[in-house]
C-alpha atoms as a PDB file:
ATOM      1  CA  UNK A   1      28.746-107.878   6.791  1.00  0.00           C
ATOM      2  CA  UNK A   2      26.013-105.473   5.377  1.00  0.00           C
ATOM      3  CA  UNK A   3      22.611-106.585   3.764  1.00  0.00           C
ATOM      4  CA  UNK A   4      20.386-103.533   2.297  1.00  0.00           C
ATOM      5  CA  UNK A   5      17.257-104.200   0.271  1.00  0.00           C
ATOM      6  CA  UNK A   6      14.466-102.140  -1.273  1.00  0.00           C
ATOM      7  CA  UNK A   7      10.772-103.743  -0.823  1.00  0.00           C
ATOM      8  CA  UNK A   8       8.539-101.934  -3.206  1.00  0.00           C
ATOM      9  CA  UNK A   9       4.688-102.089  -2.649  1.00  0.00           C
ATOM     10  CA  UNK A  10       3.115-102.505  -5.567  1.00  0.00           C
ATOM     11  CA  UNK A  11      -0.809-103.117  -6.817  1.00  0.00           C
ATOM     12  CA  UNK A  12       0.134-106.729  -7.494  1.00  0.00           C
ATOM     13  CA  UNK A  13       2.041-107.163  -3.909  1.00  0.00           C
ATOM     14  CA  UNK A  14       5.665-105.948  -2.499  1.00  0.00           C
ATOM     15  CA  UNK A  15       8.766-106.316  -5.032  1.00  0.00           C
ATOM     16  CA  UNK A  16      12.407-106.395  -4.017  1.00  0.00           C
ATOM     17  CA  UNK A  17      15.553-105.718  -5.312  1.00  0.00           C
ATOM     18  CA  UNK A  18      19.004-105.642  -3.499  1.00  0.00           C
ATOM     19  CA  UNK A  19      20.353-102.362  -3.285  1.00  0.00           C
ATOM     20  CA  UNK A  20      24.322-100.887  -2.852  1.00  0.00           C
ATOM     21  CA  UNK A  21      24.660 -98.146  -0.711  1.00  0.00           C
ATOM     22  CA  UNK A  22      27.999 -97.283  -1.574  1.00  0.00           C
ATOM     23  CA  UNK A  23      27.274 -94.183  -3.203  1.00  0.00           C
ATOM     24  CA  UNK A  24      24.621 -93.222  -0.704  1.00  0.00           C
ATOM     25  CA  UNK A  25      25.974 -90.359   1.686  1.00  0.00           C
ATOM     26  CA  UNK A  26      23.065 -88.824   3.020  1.00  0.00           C
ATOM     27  CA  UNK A  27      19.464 -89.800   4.589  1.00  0.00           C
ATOM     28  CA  UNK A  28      18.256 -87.969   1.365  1.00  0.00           C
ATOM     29  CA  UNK A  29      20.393 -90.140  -0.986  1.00  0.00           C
ATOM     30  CA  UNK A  30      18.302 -93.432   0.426  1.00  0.00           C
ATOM     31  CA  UNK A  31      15.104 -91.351   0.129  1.00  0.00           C
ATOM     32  CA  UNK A  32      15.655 -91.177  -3.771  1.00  0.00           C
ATOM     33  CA  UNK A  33      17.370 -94.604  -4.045  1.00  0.00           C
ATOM     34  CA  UNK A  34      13.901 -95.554  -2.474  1.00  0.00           C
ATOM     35  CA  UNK A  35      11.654 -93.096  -4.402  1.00  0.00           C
ATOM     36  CA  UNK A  36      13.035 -94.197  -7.980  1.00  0.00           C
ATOM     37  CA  UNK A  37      12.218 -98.471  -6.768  1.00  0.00           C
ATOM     38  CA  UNK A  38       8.471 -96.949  -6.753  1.00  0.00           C
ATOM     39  CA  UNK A  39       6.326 -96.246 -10.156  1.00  0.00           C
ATOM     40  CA  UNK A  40       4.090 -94.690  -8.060  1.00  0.00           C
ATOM     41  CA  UNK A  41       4.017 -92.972  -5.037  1.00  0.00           C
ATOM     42  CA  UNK A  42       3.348 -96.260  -3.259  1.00  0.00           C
ATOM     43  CA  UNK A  43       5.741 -97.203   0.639  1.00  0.00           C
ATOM     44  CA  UNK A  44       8.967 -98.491  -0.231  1.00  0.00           C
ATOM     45  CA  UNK A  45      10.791 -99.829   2.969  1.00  0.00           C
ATOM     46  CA  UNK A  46      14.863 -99.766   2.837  1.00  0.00           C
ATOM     47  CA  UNK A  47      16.123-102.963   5.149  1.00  0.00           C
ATOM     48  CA  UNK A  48      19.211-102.704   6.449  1.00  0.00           C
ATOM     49  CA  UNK A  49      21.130-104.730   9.068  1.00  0.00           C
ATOM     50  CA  UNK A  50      24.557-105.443  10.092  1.00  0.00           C
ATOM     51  CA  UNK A  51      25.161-109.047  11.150  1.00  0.00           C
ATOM     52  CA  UNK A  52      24.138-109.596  14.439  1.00  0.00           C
ATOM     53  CA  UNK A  53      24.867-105.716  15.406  1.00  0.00           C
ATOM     54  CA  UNK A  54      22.151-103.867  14.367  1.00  0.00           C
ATOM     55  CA  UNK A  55      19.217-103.093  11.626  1.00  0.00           C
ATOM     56  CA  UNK A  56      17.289 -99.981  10.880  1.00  0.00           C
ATOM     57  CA  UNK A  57      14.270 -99.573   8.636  1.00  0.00           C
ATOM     58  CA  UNK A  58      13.335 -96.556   6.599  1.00  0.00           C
ATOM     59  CA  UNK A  59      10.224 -95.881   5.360  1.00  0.00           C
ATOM     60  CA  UNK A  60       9.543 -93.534   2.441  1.00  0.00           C
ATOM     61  CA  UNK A  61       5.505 -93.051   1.331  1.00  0.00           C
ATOM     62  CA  UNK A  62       6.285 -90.527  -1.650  1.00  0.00           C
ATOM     63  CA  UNK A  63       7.258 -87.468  -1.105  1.00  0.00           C
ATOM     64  CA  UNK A  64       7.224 -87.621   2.593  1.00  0.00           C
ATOM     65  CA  UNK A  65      10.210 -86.994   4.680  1.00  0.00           C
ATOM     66  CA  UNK A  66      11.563 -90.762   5.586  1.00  0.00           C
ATOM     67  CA  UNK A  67      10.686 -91.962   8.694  1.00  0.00           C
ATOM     68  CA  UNK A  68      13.445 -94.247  10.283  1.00  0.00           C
ATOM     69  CA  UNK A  69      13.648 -96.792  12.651  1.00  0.00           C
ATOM     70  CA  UNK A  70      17.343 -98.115  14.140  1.00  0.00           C
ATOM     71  CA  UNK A  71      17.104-101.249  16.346  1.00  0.00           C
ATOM     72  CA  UNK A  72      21.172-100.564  18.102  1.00  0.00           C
ATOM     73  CA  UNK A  73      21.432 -96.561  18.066  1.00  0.00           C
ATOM     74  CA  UNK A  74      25.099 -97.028  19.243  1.00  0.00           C
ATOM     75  CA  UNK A  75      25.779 -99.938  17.063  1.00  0.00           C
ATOM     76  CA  UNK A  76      24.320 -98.141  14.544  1.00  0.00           C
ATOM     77  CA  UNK A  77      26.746 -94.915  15.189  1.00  0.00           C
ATOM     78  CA  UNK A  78      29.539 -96.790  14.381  1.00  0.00           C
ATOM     79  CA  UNK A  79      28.532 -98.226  11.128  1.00  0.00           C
ATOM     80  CA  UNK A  80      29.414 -96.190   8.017  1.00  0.00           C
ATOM     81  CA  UNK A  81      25.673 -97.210   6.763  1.00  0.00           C
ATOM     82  CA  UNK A  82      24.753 -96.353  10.467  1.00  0.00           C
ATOM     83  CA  UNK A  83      25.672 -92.504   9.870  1.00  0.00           C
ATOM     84  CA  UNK A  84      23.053 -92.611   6.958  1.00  0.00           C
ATOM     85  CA  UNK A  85      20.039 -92.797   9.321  1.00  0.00           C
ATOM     86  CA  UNK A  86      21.255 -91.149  12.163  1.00  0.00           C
ATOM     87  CA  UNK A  87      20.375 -87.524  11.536  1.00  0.00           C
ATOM     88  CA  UNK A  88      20.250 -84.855  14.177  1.00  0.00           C
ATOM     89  CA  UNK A  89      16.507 -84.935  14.491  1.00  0.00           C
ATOM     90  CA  UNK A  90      16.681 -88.393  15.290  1.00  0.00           C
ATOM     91  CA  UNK A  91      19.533 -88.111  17.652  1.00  0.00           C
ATOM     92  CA  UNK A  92      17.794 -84.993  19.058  1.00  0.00           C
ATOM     93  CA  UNK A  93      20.588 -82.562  18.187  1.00  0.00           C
ATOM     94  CA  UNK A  94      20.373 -78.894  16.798  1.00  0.00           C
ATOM     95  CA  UNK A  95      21.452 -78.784  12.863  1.00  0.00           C
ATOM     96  CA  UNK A  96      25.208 -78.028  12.647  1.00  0.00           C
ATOM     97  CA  UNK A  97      25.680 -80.138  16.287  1.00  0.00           C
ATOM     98  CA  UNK A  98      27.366 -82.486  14.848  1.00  0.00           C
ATOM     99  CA  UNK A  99      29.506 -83.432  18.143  1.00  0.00           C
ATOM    100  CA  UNK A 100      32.470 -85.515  16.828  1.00  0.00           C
ATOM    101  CA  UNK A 101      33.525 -86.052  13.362  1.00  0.00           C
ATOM    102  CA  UNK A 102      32.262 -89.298  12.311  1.00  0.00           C
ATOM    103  CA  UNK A 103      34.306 -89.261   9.342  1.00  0.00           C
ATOM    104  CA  UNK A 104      37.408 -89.351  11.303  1.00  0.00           C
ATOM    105  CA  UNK A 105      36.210 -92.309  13.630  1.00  0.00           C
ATOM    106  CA  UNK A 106      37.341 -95.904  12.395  1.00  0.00           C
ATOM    107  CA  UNK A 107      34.748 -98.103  13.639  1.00  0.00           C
ATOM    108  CA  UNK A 108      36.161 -99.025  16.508  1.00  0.00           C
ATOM    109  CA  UNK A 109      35.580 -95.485  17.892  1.00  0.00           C
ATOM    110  CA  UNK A 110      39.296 -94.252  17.266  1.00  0.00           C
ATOM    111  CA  UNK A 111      40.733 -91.746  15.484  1.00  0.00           C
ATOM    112  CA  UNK A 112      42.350 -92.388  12.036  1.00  0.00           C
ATOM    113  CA  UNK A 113      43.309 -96.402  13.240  1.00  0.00           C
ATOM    114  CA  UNK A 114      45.003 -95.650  15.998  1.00  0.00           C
ATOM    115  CA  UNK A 115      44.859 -96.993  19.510  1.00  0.00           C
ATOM    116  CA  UNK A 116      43.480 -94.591  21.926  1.00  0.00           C
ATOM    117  CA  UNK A 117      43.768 -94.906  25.611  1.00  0.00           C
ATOM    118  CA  UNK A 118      40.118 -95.204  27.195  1.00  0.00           C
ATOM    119  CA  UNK A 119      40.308 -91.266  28.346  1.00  0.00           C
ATOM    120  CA  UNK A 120      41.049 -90.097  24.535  1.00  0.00           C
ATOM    121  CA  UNK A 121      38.418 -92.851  23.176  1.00  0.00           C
ATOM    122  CA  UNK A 122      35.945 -90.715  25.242  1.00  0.00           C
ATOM    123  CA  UNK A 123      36.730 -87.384  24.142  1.00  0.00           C
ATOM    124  CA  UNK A 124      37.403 -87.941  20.850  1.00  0.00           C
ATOM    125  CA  UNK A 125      33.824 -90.005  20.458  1.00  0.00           C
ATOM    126  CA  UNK A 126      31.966 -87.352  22.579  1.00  0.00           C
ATOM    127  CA  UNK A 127      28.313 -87.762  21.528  1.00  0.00           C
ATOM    128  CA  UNK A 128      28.896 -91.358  20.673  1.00  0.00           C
ATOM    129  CA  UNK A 129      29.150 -92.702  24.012  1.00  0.00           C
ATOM    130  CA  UNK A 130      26.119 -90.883  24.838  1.00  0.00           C
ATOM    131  CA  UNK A 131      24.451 -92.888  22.442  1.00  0.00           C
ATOM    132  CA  UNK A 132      23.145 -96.251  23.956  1.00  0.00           C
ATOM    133  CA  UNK A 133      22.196 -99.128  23.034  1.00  0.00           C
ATOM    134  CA  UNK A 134      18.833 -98.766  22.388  1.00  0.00           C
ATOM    135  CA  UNK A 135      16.284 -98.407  19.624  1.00  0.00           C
ATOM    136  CA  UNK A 136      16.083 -95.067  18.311  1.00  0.00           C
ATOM    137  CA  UNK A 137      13.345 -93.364  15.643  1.00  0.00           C
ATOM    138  CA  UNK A 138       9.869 -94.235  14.715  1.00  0.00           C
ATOM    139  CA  UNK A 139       8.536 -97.304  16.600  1.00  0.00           C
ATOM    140  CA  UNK A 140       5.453 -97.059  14.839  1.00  0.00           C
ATOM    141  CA  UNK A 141       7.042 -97.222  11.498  1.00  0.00           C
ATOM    142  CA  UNK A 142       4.911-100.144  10.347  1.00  0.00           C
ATOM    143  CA  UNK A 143       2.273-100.446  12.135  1.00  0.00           C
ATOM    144  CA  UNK A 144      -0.287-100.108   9.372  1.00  0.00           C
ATOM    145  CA  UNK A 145       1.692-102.735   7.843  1.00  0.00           C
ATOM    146  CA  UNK A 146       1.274-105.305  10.403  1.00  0.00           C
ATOM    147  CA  UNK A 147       4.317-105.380  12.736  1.00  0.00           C
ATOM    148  CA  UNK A 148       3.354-103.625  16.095  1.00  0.00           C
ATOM    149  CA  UNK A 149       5.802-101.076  18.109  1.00  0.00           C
ATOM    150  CA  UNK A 150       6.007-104.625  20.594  1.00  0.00           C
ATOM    151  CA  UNK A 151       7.455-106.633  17.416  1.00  0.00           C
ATOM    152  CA  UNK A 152       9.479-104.477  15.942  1.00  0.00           C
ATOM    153  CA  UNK A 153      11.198-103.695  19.543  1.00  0.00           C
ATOM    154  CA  UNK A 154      11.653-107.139  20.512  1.00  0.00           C
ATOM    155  CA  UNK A 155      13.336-108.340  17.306  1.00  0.00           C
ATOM    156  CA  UNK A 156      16.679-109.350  17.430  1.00  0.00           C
ATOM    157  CA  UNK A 157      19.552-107.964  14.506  1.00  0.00           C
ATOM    158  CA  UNK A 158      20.136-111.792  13.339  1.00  0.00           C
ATOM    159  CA  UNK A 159      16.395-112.587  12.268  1.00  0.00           C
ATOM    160  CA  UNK A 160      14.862-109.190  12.147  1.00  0.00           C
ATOM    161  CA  UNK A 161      14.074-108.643   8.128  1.00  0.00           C
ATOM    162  CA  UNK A 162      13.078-111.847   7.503  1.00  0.00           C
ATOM    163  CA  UNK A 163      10.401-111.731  10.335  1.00  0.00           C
ATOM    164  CA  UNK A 164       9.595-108.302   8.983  1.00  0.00           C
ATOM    165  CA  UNK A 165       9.143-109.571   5.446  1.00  0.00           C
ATOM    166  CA  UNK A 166       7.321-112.523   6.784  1.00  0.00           C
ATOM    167  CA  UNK A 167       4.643-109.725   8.575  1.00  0.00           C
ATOM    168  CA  UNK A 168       4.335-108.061   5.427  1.00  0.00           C
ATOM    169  CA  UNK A 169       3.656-111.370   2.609  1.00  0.00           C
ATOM    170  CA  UNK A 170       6.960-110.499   1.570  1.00  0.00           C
ATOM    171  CA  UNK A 171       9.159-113.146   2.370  1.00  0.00           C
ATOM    172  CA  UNK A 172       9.967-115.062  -1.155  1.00  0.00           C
ATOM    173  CA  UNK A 173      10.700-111.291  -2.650  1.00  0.00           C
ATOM    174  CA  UNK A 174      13.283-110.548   0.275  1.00  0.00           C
ATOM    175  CA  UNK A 175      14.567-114.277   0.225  1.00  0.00           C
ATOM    176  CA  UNK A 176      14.966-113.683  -3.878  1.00  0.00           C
ATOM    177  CA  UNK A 177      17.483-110.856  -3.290  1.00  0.00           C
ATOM    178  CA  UNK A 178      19.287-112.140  -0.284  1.00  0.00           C
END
């Protein structure tokens, strides 16, 4: 089970609003999802975390390029909202290296729903399994917000956006939308 959210810094304090990703596709989809949530040009985090798998945190201060932070990088890989914030810069790939098709993976790691012997699993995920499990992207991401690169490494997927939003005042607004 998916929760996404959009907190909104505003003059008065952080607002939030729960957001659908379904017709997000692309890193730059979330960036405008994110950049509309803001009157100004003022942060906007996007929370997102899979039950007890993974959560990632994007960060967009205007018209910046997002920064992103993923707590599970291989958890993450395997999560259609995953995909989203794994870009090649951020998996340290050259443009166009796109290793295996991610659209053709099920979750599991296999192609099109079928069962794959271990051997085929491994070719046919390639660059996944060289993904571990380990947090990828910005660790600094809020840092002038008030949740060190310590914290934000050594939360867990189950608790992780509410002790976020609890960092940042913004705990009743998350709670609201949850």
């Amino acid at each position: 089970m998916y929760f996404a959210a959009l907190l909104a810094r505003t003059e008065d304090g952080w607002e939030a609003s729960d957001t659908e990703l379904d017709d997000v596709e692309t890193l730059s989809d979330l960036a405008d999802l994110a950049r509309e949530a803001s009157a100004e040009d003022d942060t906007v985090l996007v929370l997102i975390e899979q039950e007890d798998a993974w959560f990632g945190v994007v960060r967009v201060d205007g018209e910046d390029d997002p920064r992103i932070y993923v707590s599970d990088a291989a958890a993450a890989a395997r999560s259609a909202y995953g995909e989203i914030l794994l870009t090649d810069e951020l998996l340290g790939r050259e443009p166009g290296d796109d290793g295996p098709d991610l659209d053709s993976l099920d979750l599991d790691g296999t192609e099109d729903g079928e069962p794959a012997s271990t051997e085929n699993v491994e070719e046919e995920t390639g660059g996944l399994d060289a993904i571990t499990h380990s947090p990828l992207g910005d660790t600094e991401i809020l840092d002038d917000l008030g949740v060190s690169e310590k914290e934000l490494r050594s939360l867990q997927a189950d608790d992780a956006l509410s002790a976020i939003a609890e960092a940042l005042g913004a705990s009743e607004v998350l709670e609201t939308v949850r």
